[in-house]
Protein backbone atom coordinates (compact mmCIF):
# COMPACT_ATOMS: atom_id res chain seq x y z
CA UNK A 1 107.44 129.23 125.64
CA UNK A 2 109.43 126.05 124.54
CA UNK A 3 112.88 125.94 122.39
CA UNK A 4 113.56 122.99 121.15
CA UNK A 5 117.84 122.95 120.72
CA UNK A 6 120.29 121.04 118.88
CA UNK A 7 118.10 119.70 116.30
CA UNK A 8 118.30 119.30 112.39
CA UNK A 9 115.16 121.07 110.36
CA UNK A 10 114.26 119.45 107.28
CA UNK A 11 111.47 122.31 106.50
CA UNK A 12 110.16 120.75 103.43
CA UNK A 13 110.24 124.26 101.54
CA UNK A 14 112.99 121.93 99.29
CA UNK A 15 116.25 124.33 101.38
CA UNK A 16 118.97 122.22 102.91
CA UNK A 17 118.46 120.59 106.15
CA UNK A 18 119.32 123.58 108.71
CA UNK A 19 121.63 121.82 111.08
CA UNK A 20 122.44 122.53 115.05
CA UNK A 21 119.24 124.72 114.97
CA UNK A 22 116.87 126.06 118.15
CA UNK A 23 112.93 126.10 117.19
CA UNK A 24 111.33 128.23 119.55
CA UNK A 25 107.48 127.84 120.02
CA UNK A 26 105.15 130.73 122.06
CA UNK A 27 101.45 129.44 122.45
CA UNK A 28 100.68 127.28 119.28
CA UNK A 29 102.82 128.99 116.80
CA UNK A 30 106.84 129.12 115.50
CA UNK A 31 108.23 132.29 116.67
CA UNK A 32 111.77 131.99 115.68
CA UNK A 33 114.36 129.13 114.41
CA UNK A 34 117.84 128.96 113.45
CA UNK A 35 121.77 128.43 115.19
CA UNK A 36 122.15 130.71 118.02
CA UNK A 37 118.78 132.62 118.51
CA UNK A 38 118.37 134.14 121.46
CA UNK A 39 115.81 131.91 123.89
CA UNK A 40 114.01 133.89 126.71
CA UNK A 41 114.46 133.47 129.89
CA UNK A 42 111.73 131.33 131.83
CA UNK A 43 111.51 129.41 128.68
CA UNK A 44 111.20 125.55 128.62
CA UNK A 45 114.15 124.45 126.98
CA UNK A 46 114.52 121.12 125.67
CA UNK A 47 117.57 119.83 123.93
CA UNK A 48 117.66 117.27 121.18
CA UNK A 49 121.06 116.88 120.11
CA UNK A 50 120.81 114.37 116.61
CA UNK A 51 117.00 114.18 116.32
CA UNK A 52 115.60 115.73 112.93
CA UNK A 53 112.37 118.19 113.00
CA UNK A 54 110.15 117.95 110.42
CA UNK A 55 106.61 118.97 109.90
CA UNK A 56 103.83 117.54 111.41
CA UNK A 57 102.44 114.85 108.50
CA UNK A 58 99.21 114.97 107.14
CA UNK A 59 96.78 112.09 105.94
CA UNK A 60 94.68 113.68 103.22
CA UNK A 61 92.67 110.68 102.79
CA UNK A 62 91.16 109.26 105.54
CA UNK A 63 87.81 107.30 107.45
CA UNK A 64 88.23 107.26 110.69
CA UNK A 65 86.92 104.74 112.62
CA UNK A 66 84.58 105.68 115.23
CA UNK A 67 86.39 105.09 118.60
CA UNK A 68 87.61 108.22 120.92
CA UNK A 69 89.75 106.14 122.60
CA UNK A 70 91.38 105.06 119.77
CA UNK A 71 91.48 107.04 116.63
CA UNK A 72 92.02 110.84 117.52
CA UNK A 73 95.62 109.98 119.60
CA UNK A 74 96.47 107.26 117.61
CA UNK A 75 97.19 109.40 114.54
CA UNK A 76 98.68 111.86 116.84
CA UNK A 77 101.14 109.55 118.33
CA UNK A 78 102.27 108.71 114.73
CA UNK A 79 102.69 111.94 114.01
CA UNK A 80 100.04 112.45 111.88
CA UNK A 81 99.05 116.02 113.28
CA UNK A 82 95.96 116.46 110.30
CA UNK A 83 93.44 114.20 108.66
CA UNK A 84 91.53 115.04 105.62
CA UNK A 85 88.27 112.97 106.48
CA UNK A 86 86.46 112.10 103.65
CA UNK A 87 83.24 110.92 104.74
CA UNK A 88 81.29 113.56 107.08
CA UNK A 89 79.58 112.20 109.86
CA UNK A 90 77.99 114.37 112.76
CA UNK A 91 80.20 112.61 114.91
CA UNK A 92 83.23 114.31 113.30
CA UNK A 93 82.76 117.33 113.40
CA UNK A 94 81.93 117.34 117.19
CA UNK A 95 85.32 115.70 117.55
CA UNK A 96 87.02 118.23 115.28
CA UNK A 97 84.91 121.12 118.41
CA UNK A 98 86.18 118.99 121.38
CA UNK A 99 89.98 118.72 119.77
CA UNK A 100 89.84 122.34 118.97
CA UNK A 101 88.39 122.92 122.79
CA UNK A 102 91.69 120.59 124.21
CA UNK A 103 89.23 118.29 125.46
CA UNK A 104 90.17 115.87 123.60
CA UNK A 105 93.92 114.46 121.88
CA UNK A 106 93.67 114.46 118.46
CA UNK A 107 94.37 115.88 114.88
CA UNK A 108 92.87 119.12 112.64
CA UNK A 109 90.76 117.75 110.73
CA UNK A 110 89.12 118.98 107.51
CA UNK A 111 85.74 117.19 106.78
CA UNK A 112 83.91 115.75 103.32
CA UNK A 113 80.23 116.07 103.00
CA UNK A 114 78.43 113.14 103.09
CA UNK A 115 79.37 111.08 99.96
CA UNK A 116 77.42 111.49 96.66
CA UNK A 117 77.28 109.05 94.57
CA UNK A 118 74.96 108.46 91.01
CA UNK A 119 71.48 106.54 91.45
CA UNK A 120 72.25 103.25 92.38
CA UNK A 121 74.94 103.23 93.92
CA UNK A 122 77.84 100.57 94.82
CA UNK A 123 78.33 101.49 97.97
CA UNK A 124 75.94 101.58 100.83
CA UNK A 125 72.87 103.88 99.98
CA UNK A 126 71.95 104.26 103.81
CA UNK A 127 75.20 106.01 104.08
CA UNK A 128 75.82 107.67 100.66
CA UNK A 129 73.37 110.21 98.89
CA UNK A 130 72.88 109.17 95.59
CA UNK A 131 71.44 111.21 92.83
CA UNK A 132 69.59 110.68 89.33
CA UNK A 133 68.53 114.16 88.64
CA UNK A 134 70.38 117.79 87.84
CA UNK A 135 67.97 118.83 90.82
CA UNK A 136 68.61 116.24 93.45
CA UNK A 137 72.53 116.70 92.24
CA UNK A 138 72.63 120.52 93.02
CA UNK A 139 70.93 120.20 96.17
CA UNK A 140 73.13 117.32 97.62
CA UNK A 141 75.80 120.51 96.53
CA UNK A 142 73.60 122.40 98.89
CA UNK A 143 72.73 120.06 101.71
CA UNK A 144 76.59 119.67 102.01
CA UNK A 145 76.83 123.44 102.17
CA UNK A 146 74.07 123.45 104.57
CA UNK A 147 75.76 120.66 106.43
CA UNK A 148 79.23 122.37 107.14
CA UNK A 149 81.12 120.36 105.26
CA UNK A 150 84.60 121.83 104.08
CA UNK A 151 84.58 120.27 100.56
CA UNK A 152 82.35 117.99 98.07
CA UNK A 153 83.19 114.34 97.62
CA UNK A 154 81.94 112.09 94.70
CA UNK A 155 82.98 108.76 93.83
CA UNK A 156 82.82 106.22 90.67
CA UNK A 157 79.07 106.14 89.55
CA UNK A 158 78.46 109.93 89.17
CA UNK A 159 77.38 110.05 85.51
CA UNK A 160 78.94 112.83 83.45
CA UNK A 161 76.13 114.74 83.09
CA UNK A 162 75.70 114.82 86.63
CA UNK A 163 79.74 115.63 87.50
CA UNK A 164 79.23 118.63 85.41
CA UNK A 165 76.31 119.69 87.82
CA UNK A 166 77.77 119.02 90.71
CA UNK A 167 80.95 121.05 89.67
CA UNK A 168 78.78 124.29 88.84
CA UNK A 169 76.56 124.27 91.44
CA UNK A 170 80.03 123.82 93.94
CA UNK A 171 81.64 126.64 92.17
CA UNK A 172 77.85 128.57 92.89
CA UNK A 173 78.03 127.89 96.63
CA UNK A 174 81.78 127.92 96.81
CA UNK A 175 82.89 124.82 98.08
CA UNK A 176 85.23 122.56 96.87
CA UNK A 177 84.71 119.29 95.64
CA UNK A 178 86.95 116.23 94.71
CA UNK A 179 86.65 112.55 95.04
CA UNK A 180 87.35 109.41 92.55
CA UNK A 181 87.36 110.14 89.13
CA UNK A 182 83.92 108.39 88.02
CA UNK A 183 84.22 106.07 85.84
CA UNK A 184 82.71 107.43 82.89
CA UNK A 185 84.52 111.09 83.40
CA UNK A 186 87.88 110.95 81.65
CA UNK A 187 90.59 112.10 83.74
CA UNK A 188 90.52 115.95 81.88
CA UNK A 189 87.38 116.40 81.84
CA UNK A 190 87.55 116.37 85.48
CA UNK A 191 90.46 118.49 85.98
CA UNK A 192 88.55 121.32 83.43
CA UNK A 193 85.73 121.37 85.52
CA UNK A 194 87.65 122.00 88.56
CA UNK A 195 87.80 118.58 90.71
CA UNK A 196 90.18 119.84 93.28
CA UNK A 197 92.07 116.27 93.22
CA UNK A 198 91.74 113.22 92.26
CA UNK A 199 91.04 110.26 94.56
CA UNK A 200 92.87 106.72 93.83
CA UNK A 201 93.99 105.51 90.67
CA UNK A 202 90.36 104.05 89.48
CA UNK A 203 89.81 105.14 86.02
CA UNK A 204 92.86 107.33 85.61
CA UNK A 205 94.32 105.11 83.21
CA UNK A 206 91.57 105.15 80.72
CA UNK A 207 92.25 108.25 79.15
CA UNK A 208 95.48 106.74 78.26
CA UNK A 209 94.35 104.00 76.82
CA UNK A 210 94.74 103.88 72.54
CA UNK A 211 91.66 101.81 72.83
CA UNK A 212 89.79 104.78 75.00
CA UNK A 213 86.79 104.89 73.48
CA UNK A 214 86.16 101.60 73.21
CA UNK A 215 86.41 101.24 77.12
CA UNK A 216 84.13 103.71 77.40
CA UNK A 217 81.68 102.23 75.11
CA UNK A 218 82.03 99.07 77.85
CA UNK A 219 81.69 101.46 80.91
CA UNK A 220 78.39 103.02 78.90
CA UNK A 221 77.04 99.36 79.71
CA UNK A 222 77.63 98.39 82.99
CA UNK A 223 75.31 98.12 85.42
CA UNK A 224 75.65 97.36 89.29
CA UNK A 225 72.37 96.85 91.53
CA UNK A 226 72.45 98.51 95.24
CA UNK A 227 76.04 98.17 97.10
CA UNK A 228 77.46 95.63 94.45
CA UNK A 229 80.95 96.92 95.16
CA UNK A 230 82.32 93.53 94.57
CA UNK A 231 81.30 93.58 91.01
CA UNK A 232 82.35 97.07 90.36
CA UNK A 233 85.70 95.89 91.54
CA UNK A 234 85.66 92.71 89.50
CA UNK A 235 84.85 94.86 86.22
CA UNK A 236 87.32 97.74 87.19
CA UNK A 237 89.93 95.54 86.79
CA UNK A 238 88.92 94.29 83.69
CA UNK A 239 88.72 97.81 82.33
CA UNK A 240 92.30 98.52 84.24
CA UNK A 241 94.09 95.83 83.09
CA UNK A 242 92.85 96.55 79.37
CA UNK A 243 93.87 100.08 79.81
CA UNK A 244 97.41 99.57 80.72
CA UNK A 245 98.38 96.95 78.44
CA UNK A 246 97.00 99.68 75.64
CA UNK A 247 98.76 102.53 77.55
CA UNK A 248 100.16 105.86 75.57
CA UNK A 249 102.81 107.25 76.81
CA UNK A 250 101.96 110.17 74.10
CA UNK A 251 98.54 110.06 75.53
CA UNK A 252 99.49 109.96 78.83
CA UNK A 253 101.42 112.81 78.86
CA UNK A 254 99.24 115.19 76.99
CA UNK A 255 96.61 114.29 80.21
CA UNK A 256 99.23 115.18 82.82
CA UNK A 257 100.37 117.79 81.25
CA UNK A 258 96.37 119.46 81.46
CA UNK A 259 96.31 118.28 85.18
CA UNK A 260 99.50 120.21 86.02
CA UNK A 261 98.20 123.10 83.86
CA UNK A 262 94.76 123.01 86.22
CA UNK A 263 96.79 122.35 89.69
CA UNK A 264 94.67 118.93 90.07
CA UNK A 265 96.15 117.15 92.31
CA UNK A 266 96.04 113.21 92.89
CA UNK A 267 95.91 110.84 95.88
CA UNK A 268 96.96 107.92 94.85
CA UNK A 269 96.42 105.82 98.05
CA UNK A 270 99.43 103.38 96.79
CA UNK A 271 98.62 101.48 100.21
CA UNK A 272 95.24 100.51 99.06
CA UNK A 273 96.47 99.08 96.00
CA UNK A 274 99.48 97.47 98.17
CA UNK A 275 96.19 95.63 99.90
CA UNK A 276 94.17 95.12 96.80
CA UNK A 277 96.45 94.11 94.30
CA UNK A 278 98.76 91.94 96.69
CA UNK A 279 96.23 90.73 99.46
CA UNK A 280 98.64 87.46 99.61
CA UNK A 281 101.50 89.67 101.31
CA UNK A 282 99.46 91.12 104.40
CA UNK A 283 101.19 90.08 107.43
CA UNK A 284 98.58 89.47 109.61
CA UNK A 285 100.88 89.36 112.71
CA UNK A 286 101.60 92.99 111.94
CA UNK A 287 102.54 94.24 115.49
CA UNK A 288 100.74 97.53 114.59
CA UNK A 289 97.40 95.36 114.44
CA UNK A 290 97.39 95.63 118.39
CA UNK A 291 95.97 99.45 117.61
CA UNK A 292 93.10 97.98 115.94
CA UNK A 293 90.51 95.96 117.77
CA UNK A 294 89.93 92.92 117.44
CA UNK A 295 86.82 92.90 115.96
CA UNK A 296 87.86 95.20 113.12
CA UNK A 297 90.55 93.26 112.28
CA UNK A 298 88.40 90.36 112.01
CA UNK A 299 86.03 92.38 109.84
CA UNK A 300 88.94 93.41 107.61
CA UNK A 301 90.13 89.41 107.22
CA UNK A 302 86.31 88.88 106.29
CA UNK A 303 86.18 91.57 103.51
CA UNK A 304 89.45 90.40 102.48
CA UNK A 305 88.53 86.76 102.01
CA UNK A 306 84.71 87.48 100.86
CA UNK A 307 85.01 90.91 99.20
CA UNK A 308 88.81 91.37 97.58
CA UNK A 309 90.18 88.06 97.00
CA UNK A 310 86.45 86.38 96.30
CA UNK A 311 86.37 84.51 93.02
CA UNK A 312 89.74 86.03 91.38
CA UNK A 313 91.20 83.22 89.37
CA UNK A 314 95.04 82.06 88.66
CA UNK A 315 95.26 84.55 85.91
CA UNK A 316 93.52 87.68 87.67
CA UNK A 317 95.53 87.39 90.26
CA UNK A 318 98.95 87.07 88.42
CA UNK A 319 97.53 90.18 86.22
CA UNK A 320 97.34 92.25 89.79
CA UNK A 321 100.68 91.78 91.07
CA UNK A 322 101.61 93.26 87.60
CA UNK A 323 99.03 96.23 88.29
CA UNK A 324 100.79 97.10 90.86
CA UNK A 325 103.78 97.72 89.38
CA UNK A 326 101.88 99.48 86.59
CA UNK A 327 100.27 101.91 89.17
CA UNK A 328 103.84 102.51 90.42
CA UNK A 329 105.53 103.52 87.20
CA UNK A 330 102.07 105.58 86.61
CA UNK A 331 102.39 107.82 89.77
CA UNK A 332 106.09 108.26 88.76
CA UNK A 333 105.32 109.59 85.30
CA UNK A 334 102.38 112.08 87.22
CA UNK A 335 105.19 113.10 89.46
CA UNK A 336 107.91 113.47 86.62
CA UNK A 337 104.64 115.47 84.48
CA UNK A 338 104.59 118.36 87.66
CA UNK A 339 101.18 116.66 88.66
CA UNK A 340 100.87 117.61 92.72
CA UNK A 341 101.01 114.07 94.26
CA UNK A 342 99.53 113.51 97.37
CA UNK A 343 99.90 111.42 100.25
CA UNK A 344 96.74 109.51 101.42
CA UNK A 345 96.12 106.13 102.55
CA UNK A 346 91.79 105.27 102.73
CA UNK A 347 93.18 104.26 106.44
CA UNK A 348 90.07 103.09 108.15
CA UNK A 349 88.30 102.00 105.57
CA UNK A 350 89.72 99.18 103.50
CA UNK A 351 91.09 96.27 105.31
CA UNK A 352 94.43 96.19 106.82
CA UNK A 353 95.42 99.62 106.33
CA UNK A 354 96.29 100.86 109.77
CA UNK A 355 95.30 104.20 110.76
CA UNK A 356 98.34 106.39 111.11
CA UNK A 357 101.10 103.86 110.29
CA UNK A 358 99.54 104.01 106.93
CA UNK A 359 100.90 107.19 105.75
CA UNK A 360 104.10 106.03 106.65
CA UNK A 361 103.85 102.78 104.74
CA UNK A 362 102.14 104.96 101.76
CA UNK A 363 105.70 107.52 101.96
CA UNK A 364 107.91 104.12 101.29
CA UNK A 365 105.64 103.49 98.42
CA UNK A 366 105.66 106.67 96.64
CA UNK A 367 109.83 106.16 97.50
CA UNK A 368 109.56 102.93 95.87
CA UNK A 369 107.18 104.67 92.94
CA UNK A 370 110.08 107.00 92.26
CA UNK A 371 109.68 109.88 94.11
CA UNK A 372 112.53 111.14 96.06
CA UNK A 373 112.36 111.22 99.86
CA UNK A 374 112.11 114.91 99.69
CA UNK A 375 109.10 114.54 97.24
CA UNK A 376 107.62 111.89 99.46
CA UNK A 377 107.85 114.02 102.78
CA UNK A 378 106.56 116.86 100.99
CA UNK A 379 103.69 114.92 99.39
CA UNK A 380 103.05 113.82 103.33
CA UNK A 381 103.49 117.78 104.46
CA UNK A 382 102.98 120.86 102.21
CA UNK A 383 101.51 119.62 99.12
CA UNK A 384 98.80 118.08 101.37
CA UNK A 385 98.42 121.66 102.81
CA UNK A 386 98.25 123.34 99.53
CA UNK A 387 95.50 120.68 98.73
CA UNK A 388 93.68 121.64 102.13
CA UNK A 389 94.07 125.30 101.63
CA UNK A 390 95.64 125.38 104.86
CA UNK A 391 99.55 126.48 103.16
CA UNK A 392 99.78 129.51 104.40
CA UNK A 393 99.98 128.34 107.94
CA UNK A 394 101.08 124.48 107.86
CA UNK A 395 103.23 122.36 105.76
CA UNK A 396 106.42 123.73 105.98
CA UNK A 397 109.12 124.08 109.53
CA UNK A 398 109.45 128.28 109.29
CA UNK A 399 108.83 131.13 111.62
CA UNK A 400 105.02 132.34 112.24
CA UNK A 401 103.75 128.61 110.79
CA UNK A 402 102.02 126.74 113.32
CA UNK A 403 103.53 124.66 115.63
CA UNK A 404 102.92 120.94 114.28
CA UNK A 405 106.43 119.57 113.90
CA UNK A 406 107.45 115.44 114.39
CA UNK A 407 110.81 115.17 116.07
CA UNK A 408 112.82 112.03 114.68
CA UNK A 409 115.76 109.90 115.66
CA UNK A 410 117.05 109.88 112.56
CA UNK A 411 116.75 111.57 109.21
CA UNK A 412 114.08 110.59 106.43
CA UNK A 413 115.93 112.43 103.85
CA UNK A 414 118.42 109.30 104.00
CA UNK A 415 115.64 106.27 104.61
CA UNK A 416 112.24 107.88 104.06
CA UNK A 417 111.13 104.74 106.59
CA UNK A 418 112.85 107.48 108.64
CA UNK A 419 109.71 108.45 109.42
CA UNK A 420 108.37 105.88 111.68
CA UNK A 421 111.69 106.34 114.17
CA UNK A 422 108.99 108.96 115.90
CA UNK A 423 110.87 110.58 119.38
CA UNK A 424 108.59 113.15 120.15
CA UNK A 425 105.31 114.83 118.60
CA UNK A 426 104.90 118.92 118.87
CA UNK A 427 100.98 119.18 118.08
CA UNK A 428 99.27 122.91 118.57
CA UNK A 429 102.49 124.02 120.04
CA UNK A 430 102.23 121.30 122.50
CA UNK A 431 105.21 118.79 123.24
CA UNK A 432 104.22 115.25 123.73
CA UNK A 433 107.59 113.44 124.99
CA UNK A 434 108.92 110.25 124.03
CA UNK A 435 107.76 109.35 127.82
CA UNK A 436 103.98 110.65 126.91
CA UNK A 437 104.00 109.22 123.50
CA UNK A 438 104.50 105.17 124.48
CA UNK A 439 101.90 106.01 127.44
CA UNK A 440 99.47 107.54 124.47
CA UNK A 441 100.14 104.29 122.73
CA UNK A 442 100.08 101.55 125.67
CA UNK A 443 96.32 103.51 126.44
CA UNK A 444 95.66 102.42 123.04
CA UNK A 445 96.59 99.26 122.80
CA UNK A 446 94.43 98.53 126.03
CA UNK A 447 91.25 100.59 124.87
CA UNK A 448 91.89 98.50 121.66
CA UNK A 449 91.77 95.29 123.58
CA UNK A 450 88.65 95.94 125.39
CA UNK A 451 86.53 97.47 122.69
């Protein structure tokens, strides 16, 4: 048994921060909290006099890279105590049996199927499962089933036909599913069917648009050949940057207001869009980048130089620092609407988004977006639980949750950055020290250098 003493709860439930408090832990679970319980004797007690509990943070969207040595305690000793993985992969879910086992250091993890995507797709087909056909659609439903996979996950090309498939035949086998919004399902149409949440900000604006249909007239044209996600970038922003400058806030609203109605939920990944949109503003001497190896981060600077930035013009480029702010004000108004925001970063994935520090860096953003540090913290905690189905026993800092708390030096209710002042990590009931946690991360840093 462990009591942690002294400390200031912020338990994300939206109370007041419970101040000079004890949290005492049994096994893996809170067993009792507040000033002056009674702590057992033989207990391990461990006073933290001005640190702030809060709990353990989740990153809802997430592709981690494939290094043991690397990934699994690296989100750990950022406090990220769950990942939402959204790309299944054998290799996960043995991970997600050894962490579960304490064999290995890492996060709970809930895992996508492998991602579906309509016939051809942008991505890469030896990785996604693409589908033409009502049949192959409802069976990559099934195969995913089949597979063990805790939800469905779709991204831009799914025709609309073929969304509307893949939405009965989940709700027949009783599995989630989520994903972008494609880009020819507007962002309702989605949220009727039952889309869990939506993923990004790609095509959410064009159901806002007062020139809607005829950008889905344009979208009724394109076509991409194999992997071309370069072009499908290069015409999403054209569509995007149409859409907002026709934006309704009328419109707008009466789409939020059906996506609060239907509990859809949206991860905005502001971070990608930080990356995307502003690619001119990466620091490339990031300190953090000494996490990463080497070779990645040389991968990302490739992708960034032959993928993101390759052939944008004066004018593009000028029209996505504006998107940004756009996006910004956008996931404001979805916040302000009673539309569940939350946090996710594509960490692992796109370049330069570090796994872990991301979801801090994506908490300052929704700050800066408008959200208050509560909302952010919550968006980073129990909204992300409540999105995982995994509320009723995470989230929140209260007695019989489990014991994934993050014990900070000061409080992120004044400076949501807050966040990243990490002093200890409590993961599975489990204390890792400030003396374990910079060991976790020098091990990293070395297995990081000789990958």
């Amino acid at each position: 048994m462990t009591a942690l003493t002294g400390v200031t709860v912020i338990d994300a439930t939206g109370r007041a921060p419970q101040r000079n408090t004890t949290v005492l832990i049994r096994r893996e679970r809170i067993i009792g909290m507040g000033h002056g319980v009674g702590i057992p004797a033989g207990a391990e007690v461990i006073a933290m006099p001005g640190k702030f509990v809060i709990p353990g943070l989740c990153d809802a969207h997430v592709h981690t890279m494939p290094m043991e040595q690397i990934s699994p305690p690296l989100y750990l000793a950022t406090g990220i105590t769950t990942v939402r993985e959204m790309s299944g992969t054998p290799l996960l879910h043995q991970w997600r049996d050894r962490i579960e086992r304490g064999e290995l250091p890492g996060p709970r993890s809930v895992i996508a199927s492998r991602i579906i995507d309509g016939a051809p797709t942008t991505g890469d087909p030896a990785m996604f499962t693409e589908v033409a056909t009502e049949q192959e659609a409802r069976e990559a439903v099934r195969q995913a089933k089949r597979d063990g996979a805790d939800f469905v996950k779709l991204v831009s090309r799914m025709p609309r036909d073929l969304h509307q498939v893949v939405a009965d035949e989940s709700r027949r086998q009783r599995i989630p599913f989520t994903g972008h919004l494609p880009d020819a399902v507007p962002l309702t149409v989605a949220s009727a069917a039952g889309q869990r949440s939506i993923e990004h900000l790609y095509a959410t604006w064009y159901e806002t648009s007062t020139r809607e249909k005829e950008l889905y007239a344009r979208i009724a044209k394109l076509t991409f050949e194999h992997g071309d996600y370069p072009g499908w970038l290069r015409e999403t922003h054209r569509l995007e940057w149409d859409a907002v400058n026709s934006y309704s806030a009328r419109k707008a609203a009466a789409a939020f207001a059906a996506l609060a109605r239907n509990g859809t939920r949206v991860v905005p990944t502001l971070s990608v869009y930080q990356m995307l949109d502003r690619p001119d503003d990466i620091d490339l001497t990031d300190q953090r980048l000494r996490y990463v190896p080497a070779s990645a981060v040389e991968g990302w600077r490739w992708a960034l130089e032959n993928i993101i930035m390759a052939g944008r013009t004066p004018e593009e480029i000028a029209q996505h620092r504006e998107l940004l702010e756009r996006r910004l004000t956008f996931v404001r108004d979805l916040a302000k609407a009673g539309v569940p925001v939350v946090a996710g970063t594509d960490g692992g994935d796109l370049p330069f988004v570090i796994p872990g520090y991301g979801l801090h860096d994506e908490l300052a953003l929704l700050v800066r977006a408008g959200l208050s540090p509560l909302a952010a913290l919550r968006a980073g905690t129990i909204e992300a639980m409540r999105l995982l189905g995994l509320d009723h026993a995470l989230g929140t800092v209260e007695s019989g949750k489990l014991a994934d708390l993050v014990v900070l030096d000061a409080d992120p209710l004044a400076d949501i950055r807050n966040t990243t002042r990490i002093h200890a990590v409590v993961a599975r009931g489990r204390v890792i020290t400030a003396e374990q946690r910079t060991r976790m991360l020098d091990d990293i840093a070395t297995a990081a250098a000789q990958s």
